[in-house]
Protein backbone atom coordinates (compact mmCIF):
# COMPACT_ATOMS: atom_id res chain seq x y z
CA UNK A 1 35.26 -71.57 70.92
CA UNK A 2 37.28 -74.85 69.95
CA UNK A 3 38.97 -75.81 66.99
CA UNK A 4 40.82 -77.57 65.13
CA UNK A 5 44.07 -75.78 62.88
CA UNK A 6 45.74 -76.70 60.10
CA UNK A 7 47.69 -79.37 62.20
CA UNK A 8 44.86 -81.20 63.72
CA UNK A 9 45.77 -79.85 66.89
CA UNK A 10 43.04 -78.29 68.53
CA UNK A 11 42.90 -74.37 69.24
CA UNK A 12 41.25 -71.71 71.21
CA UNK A 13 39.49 -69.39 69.17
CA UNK A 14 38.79 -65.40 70.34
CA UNK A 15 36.76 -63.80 67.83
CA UNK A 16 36.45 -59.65 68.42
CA UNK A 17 33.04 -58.31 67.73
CA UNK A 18 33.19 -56.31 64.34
CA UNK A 19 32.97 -53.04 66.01
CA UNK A 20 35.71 -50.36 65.11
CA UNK A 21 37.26 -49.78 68.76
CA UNK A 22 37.25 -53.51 69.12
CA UNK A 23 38.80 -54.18 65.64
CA UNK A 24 41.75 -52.00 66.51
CA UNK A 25 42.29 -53.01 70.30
CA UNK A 26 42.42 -56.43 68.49
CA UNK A 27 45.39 -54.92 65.83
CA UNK A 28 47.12 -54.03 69.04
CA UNK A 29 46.88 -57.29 70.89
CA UNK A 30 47.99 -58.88 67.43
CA UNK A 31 51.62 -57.01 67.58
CA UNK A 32 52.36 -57.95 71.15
CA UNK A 33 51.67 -61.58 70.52
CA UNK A 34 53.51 -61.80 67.15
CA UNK A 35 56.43 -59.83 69.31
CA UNK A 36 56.36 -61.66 72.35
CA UNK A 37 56.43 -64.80 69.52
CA UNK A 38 59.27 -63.02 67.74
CA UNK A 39 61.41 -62.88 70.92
CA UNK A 40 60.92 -66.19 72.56
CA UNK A 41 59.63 -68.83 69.63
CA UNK A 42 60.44 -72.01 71.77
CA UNK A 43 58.08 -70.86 74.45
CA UNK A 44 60.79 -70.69 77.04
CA UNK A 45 58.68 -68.31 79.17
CA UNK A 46 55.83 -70.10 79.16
CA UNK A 47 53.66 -67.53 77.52
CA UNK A 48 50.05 -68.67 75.51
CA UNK A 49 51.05 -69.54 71.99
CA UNK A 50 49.85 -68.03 69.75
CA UNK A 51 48.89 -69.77 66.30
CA UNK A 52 47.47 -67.20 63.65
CA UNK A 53 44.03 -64.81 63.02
CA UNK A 54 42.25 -64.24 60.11
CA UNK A 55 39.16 -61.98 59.38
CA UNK A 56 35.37 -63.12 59.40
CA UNK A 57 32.91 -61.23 57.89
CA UNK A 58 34.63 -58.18 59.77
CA UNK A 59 35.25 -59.77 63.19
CA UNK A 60 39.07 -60.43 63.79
CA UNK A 61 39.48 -64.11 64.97
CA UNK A 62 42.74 -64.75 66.94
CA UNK A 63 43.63 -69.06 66.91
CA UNK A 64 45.63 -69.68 70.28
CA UNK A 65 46.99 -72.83 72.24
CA UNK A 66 43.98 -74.73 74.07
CA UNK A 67 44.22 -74.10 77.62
CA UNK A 68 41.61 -73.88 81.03
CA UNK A 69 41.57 -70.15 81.25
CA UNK A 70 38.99 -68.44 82.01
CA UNK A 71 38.81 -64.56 80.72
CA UNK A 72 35.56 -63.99 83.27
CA UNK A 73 38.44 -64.57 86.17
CA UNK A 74 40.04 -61.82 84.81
CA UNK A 75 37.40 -59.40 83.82
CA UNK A 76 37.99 -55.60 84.65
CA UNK A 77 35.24 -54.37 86.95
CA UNK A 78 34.22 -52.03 84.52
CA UNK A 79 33.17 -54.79 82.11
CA UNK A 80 31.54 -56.64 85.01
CA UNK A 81 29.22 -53.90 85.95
CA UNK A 82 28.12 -53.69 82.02
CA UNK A 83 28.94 -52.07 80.24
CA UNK A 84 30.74 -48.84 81.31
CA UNK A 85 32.91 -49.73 78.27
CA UNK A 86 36.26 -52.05 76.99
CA UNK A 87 39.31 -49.72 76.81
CA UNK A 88 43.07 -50.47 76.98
CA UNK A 89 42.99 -50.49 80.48
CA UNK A 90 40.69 -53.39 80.88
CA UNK A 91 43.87 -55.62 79.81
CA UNK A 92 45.81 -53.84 82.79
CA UNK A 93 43.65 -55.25 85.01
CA UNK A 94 43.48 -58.71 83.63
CA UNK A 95 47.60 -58.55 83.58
CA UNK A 96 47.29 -57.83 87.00
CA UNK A 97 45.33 -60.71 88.23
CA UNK A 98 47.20 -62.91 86.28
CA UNK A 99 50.71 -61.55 88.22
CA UNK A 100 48.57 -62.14 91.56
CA UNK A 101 47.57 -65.75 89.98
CA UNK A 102 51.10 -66.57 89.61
CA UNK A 103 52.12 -65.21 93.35
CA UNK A 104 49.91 -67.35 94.99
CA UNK A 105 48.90 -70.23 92.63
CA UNK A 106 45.04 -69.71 93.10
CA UNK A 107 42.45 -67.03 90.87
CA UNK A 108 41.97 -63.87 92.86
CA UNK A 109 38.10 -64.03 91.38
CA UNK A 110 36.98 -67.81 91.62
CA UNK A 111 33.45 -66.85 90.65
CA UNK A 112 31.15 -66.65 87.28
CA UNK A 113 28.46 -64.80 89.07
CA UNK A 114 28.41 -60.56 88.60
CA UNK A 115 27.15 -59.93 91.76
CA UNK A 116 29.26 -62.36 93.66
CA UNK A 117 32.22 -61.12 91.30
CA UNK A 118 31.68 -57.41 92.53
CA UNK A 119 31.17 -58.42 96.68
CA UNK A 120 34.83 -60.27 96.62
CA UNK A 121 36.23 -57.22 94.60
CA UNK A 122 34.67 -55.02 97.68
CA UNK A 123 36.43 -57.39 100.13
CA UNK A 124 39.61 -57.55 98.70
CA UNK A 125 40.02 -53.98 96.93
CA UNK A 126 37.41 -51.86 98.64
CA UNK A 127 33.98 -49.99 98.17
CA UNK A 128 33.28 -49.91 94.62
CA UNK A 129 33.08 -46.12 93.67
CA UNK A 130 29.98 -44.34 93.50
CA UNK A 131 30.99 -42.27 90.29
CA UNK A 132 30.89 -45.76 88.65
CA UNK A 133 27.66 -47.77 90.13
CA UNK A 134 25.30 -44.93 89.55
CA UNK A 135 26.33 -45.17 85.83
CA UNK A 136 26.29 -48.76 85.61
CA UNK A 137 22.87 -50.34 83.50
CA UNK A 138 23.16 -52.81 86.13
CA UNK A 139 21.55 -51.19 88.94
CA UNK A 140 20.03 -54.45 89.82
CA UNK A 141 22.97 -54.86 91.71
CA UNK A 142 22.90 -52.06 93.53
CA UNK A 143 20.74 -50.59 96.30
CA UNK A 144 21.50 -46.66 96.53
CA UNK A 145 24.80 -46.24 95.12
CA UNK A 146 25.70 -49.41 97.17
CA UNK A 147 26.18 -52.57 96.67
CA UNK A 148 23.05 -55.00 96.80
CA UNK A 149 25.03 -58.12 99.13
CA UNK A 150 24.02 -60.07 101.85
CA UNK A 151 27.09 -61.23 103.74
CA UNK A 152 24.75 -63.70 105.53
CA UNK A 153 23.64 -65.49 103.21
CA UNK A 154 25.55 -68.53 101.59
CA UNK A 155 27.79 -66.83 98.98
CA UNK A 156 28.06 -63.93 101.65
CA UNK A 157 29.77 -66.21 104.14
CA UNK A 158 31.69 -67.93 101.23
CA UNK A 159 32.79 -64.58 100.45
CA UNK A 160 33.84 -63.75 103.92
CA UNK A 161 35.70 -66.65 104.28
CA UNK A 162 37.71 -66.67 101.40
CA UNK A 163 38.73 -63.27 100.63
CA UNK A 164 40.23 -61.07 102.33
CA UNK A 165 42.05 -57.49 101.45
CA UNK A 166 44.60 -57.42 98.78
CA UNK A 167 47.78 -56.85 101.03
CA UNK A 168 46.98 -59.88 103.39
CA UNK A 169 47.87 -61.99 100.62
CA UNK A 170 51.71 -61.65 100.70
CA UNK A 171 53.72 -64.28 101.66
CA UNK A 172 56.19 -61.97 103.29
CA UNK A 173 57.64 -58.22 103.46
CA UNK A 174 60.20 -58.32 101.28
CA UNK A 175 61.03 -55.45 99.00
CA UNK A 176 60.25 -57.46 96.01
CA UNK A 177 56.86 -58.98 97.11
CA UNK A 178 55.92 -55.40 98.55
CA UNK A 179 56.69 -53.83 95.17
CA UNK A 180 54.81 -56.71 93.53
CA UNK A 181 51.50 -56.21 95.46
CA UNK A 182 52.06 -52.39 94.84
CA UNK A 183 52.25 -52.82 91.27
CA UNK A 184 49.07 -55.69 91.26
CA UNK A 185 47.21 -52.50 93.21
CA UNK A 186 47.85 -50.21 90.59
CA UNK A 187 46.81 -52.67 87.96
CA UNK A 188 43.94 -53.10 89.98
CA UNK A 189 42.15 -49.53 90.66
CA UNK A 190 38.67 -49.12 89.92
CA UNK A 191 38.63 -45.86 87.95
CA UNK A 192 39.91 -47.10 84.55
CA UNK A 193 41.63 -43.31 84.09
CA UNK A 194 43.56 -43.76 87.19
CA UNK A 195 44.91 -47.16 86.93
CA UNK A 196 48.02 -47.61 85.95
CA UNK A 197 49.00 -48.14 82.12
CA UNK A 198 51.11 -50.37 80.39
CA UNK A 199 54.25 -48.71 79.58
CA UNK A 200 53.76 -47.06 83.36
CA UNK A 201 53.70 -50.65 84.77
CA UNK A 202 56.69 -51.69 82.66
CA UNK A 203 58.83 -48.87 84.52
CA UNK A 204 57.61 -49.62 87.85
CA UNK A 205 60.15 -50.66 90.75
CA UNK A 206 59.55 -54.11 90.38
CA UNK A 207 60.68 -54.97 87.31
CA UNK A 208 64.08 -53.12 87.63
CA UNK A 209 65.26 -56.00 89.89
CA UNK A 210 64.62 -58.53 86.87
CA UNK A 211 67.95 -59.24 85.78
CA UNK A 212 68.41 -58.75 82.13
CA UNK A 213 68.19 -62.06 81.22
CA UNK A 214 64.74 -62.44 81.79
CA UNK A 215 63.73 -58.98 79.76
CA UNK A 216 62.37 -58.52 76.89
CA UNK A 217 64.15 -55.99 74.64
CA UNK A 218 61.77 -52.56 73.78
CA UNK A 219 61.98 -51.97 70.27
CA UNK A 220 62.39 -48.89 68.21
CA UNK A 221 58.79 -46.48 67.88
CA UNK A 222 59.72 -47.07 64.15
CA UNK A 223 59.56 -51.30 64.31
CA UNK A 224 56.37 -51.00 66.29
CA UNK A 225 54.86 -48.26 63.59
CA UNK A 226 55.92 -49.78 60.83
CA UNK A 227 53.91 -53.55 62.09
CA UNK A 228 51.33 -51.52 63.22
CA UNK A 229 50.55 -50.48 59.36
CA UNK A 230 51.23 -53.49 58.29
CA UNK A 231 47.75 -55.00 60.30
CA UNK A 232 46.28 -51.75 58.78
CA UNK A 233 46.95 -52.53 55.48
């Protein structure tokens, strides 16, 4: 949604279904963007800015820069095959096709169709799991556990010829690309319990060769409690 804030600039506006598990994820995503703010107000990383949020009726509303983001691009494949549930590790995977986005300069999922979305996640990551299709209300989709996809058809052959698996994508072997697309892997597993979490990701190999410069400092447990109750209150 579009609109205008108190600047006459015009904003994006996310507004979080007034629903309890969505109010807090919202809480959360609220204290990383007022601390990313907090540690780099000019922007100088070139992070979304974000402008305020404010309650409706129940349903948090976050105000953010305008820009041409889509969030389907960058939906978790557990929220594409609807709905098997939103849980923290849906952003994972949304932080990890943004890092692949900013490898290569193209979406990994240039598509606003489900079933086409879950046929280029097959080519690039693999079979979907079974554990996860035969709970899925969309069994539409699927054709014994399997997914429903003609690869000769039209979007089959677009498909084909315009994904291919996750590793192929590197631009070379280096140690830091290969611990990139190692990390992007992890961010991207299926099973929502065995991908990879946040603070997990923020210890992984590739980020150790940042230099210190371009890291942000972890505050205490205490500073992030004591905002945390501070949404709460």
């Amino acid at each position: 949604m579009r609109l205008s804030n108190r600047d006459n600039e015009v904003a994006a506006l996310k507004i979080i279904k007034n629903v309890e598990k969505y109010r807090e994820a919202a809480k959360l995503e609220i204290n990383v963007l007022e601390f990313m703010h907090s540690k780099d107000p000019e922007g100088t990383f070139l992070c979304v800015k974000f402008f305020d949020y404010f309650d409706y009726h129940g349903h948090m509303c976050l105000s953010f820069q305008m820009l041409g983001i889509s969030i389907f691009d960058f939906m978790a494949a557990q929220m594409v095959l609807e709905k098997l549930g939103w849980s923290q590790p849906c952003d994972v995977w949304s932080i990890g096709c943004i890092l692949f986005e900013l490898y290569t300069g193209f979406t990994l999922f240039q598509t606003h169709d489900n079933r086409e979305h879950l046929a280029m996640m097959e080519r690039i990551l693999g079979s979907l799991p079974y554990r996860m299709t035969k709970k899925t209300k969309k069994q539409k989709y699927f054709y014994h556990g399997q997914l429903d996809w003609n690869e000769k058809s039209e979007p089959g052959r677009y498909v084909k010829n315009n994904c291919k698996p996750l590793g192929r994508y590197m631009v070379c072997d280096s140690d830091g690309d290969m611990n990139l697309f190692n990390l992007i892997e992890r961010m991207l597993e299926y099973d929502p319990s065995s991908r990879i979490t946040l603070k997990e990701a923020l210890e992984h190999p590739f980020f150790s060769t940042l230099p210190d410069s371009q890291k942000l400092p972890m505050e205490s447990k205490n500073e992030d409690r004591e905002r945390s109750h501070s949404l709460s209150r």
